[in-house]
Protein backbone atom coordinates (compact mmCIF):
# COMPACT_ATOMS: atom_id res chain seq x y z
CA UNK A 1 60.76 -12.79 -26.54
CA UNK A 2 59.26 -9.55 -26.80
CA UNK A 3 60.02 -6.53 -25.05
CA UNK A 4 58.58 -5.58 -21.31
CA UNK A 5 55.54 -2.69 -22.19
CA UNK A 6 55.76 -4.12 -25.89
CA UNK A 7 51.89 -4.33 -25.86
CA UNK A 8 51.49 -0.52 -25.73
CA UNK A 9 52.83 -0.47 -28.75
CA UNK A 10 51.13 0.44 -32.20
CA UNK A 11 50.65 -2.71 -34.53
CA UNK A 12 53.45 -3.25 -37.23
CA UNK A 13 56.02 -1.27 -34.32
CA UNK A 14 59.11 -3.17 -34.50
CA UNK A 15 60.43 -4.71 -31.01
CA UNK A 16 63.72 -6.21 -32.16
CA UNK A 17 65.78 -6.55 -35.15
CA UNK A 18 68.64 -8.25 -36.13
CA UNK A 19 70.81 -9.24 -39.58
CA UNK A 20 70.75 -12.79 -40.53
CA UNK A 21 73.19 -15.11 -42.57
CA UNK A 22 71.43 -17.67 -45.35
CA UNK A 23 72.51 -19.68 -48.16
CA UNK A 24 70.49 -19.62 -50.82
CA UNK A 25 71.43 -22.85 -53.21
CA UNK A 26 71.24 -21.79 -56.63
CA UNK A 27 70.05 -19.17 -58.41
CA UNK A 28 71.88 -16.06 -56.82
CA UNK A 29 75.11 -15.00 -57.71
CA UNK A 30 75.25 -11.64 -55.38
CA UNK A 31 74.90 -11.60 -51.63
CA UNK A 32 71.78 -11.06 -50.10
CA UNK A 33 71.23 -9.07 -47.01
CA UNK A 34 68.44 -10.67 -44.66
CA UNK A 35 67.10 -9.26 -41.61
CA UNK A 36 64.47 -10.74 -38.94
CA UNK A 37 62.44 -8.49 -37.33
CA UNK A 38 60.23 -9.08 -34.07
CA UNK A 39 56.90 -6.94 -34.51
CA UNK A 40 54.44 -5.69 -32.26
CA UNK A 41 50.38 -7.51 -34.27
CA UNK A 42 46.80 -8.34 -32.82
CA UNK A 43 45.62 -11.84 -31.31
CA UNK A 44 41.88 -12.48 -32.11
CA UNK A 45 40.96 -11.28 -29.15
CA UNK A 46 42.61 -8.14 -29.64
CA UNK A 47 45.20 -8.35 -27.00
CA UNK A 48 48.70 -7.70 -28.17
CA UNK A 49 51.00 -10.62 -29.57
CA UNK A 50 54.68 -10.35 -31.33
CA UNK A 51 55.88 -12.08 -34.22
CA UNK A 52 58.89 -12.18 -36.81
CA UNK A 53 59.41 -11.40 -40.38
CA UNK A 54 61.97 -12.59 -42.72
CA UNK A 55 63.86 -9.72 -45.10
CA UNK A 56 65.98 -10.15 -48.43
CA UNK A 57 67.22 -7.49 -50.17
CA UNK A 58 68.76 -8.50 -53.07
CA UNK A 59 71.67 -6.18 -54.32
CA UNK A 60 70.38 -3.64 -56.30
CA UNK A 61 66.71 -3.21 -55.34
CA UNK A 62 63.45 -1.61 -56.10
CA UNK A 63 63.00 0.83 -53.40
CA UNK A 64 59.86 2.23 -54.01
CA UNK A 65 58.11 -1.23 -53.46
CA UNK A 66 58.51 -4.42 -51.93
CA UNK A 67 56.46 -8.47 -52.16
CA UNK A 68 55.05 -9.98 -49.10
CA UNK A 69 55.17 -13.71 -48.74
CA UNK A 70 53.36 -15.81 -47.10
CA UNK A 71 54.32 -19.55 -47.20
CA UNK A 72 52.56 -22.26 -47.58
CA UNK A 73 52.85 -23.84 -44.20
CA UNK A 74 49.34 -25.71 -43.72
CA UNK A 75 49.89 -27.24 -40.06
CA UNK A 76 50.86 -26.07 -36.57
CA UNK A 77 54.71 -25.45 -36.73
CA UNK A 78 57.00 -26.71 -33.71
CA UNK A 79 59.65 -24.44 -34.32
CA UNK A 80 59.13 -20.30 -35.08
CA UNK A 81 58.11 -21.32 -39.53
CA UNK A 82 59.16 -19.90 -41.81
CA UNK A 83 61.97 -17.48 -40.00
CA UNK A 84 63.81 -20.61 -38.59
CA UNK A 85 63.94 -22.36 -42.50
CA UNK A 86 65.53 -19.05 -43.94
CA UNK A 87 68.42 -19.02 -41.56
CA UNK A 88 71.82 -20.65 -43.02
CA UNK A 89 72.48 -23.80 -42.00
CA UNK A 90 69.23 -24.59 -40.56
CA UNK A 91 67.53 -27.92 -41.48
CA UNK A 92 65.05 -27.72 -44.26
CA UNK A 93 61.47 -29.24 -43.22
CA UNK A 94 59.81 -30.10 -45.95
CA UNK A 95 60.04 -29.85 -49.69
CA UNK A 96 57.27 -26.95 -50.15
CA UNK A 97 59.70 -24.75 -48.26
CA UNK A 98 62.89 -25.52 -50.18
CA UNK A 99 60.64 -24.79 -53.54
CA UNK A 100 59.52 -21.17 -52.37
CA UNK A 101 63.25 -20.46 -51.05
CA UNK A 102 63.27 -20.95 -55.04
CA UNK A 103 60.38 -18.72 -56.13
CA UNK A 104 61.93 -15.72 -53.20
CA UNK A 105 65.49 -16.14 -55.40
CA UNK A 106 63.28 -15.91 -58.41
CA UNK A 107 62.13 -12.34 -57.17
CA UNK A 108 65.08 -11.23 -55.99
CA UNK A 109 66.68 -11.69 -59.24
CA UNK A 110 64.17 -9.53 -60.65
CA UNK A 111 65.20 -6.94 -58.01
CA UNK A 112 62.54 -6.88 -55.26
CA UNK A 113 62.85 -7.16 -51.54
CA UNK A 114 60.83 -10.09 -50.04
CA UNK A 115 59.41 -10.15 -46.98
CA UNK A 116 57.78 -13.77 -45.42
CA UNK A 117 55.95 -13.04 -41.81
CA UNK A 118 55.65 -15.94 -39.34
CA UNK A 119 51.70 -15.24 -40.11
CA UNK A 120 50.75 -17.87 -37.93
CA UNK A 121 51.36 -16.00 -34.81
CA UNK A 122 53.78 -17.15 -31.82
CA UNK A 123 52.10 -20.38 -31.55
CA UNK A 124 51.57 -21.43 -34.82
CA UNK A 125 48.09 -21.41 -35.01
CA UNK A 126 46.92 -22.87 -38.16
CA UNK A 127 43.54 -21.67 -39.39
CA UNK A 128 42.50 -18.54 -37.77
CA UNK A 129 42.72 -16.69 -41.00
CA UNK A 130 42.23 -12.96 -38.84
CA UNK A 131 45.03 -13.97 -36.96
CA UNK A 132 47.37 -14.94 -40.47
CA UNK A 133 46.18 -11.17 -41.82
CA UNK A 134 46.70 -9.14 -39.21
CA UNK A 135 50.18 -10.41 -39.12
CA UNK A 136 51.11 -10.40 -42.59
CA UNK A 137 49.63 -6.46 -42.50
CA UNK A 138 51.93 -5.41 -39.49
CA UNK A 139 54.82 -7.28 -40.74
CA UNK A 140 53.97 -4.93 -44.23
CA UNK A 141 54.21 -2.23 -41.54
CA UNK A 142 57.12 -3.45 -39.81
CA UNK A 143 58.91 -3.57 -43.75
CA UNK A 144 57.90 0.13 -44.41
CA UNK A 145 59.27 1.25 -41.56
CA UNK A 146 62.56 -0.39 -41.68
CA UNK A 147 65.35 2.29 -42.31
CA UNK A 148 68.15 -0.01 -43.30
CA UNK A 149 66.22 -0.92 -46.27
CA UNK A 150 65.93 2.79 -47.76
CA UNK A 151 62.65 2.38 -48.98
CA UNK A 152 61.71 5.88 -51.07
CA UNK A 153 58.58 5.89 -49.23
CA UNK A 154 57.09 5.53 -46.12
CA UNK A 155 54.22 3.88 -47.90
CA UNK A 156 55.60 1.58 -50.75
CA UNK A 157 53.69 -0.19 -53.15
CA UNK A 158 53.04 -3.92 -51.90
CA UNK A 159 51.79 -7.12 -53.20
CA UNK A 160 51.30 -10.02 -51.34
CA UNK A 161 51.86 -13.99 -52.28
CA UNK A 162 50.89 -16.76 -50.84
CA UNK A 163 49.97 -20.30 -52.04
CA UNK A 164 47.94 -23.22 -49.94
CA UNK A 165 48.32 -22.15 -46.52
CA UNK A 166 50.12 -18.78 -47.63
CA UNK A 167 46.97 -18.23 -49.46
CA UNK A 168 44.64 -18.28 -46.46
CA UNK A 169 46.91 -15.75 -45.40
CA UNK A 170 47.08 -13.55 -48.44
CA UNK A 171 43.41 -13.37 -48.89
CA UNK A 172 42.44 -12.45 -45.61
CA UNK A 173 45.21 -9.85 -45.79
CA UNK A 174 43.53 -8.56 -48.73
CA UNK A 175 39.86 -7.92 -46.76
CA UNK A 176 40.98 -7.07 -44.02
CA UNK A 177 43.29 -4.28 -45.05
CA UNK A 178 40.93 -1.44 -45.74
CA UNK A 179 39.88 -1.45 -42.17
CA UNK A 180 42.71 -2.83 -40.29
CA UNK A 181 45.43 -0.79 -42.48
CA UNK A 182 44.07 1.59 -44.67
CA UNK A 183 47.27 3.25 -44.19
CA UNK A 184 49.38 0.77 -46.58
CA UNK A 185 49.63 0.95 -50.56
CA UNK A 186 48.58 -2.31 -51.32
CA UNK A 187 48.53 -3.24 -54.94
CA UNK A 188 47.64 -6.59 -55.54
């Protein structure tokens, strides 16, 4: 639950934070430090909403940049998707989820931080593609601004994935970010 006042807030403000654990089955060999972070992002209607995003940071990272992900959940969610799949020991839903847990390792190996925003908003609504990019561009906002991951730059370089659902997400990131948040570094 968000903070009392949290609507006052700028979008992309962080709320809450914590470090989580997670097992990633496979491909990486050094741990990986994950936080969730509860953000302060827009409704449709412009009234104030919270929502989390998943971070790893891999070992050694690239701190001048980081990759946004957006899964590729295509239905309403009944628990908080994707931050509940990422956290160790919870119950994998689906096998489109347990693939991109492979693709994150994949970047992580090559050294980049990964963050994957609950885009859907607090209530999982599938669809409202305004709703999936203002989310993904304050959780981009949240990332920046989070000190623990000694980013060289309060405005890193960012590119955002997303396939299926994640893609709906991605591309409305992508027009909506000159107006919504000129203010990030957006590169692909």
């Amino acid at each position: 639950q968000p903070p009392a006042g949290f609507e006052s807030e700028n979008p992309g403000t962080i709320l809450k934070q914590r470090d989580i654990s997670v097992a990633f089955l496979g491909l990486i060999p050094d741990p990986v430090a994950a936080y969730q972070l509860l953000y302060r992002t827009t409704a449709i209607n412009g009234s104030a909403i919270a929502t989390v995003t998943t971070i790893f940071k891999p070992t050694n990272p690239k701190i001048d940049r980081f990759i946004s992900f957006q899964t590729a959940y295509d239905s309403s969610a009944t628990i908080c998707n994707p931050s509940y799949n990422y956290q160790l020991f919870a119950a994998q839903t689906d096998i489109i989820s347990s693939v991109e847990q492979l693709i994150i390792q994949g970047y992580l190996l090559l050294g980049y931080i990964v963050a994957s925003p609950d885009y859907e908003g607090p209530d999982a609504a599938f669809g409202p593609g305004r709703l999936a990019g203002m989310g993904t561009l304050d959780g981009m906002r949240a990332v920046s601004n989070f000190k623990p991951l000694g980013l060289s730059s309060a405005a890193p370089m960012i590119v955002g994935v997303g396939y299926s659902g994640g893609a709906i997400a991605t591309g409305w990131t992508a027009s909506l970010q000159p107006s919504y948040a000129p203010d990030l570094d957006i590169k692909g």
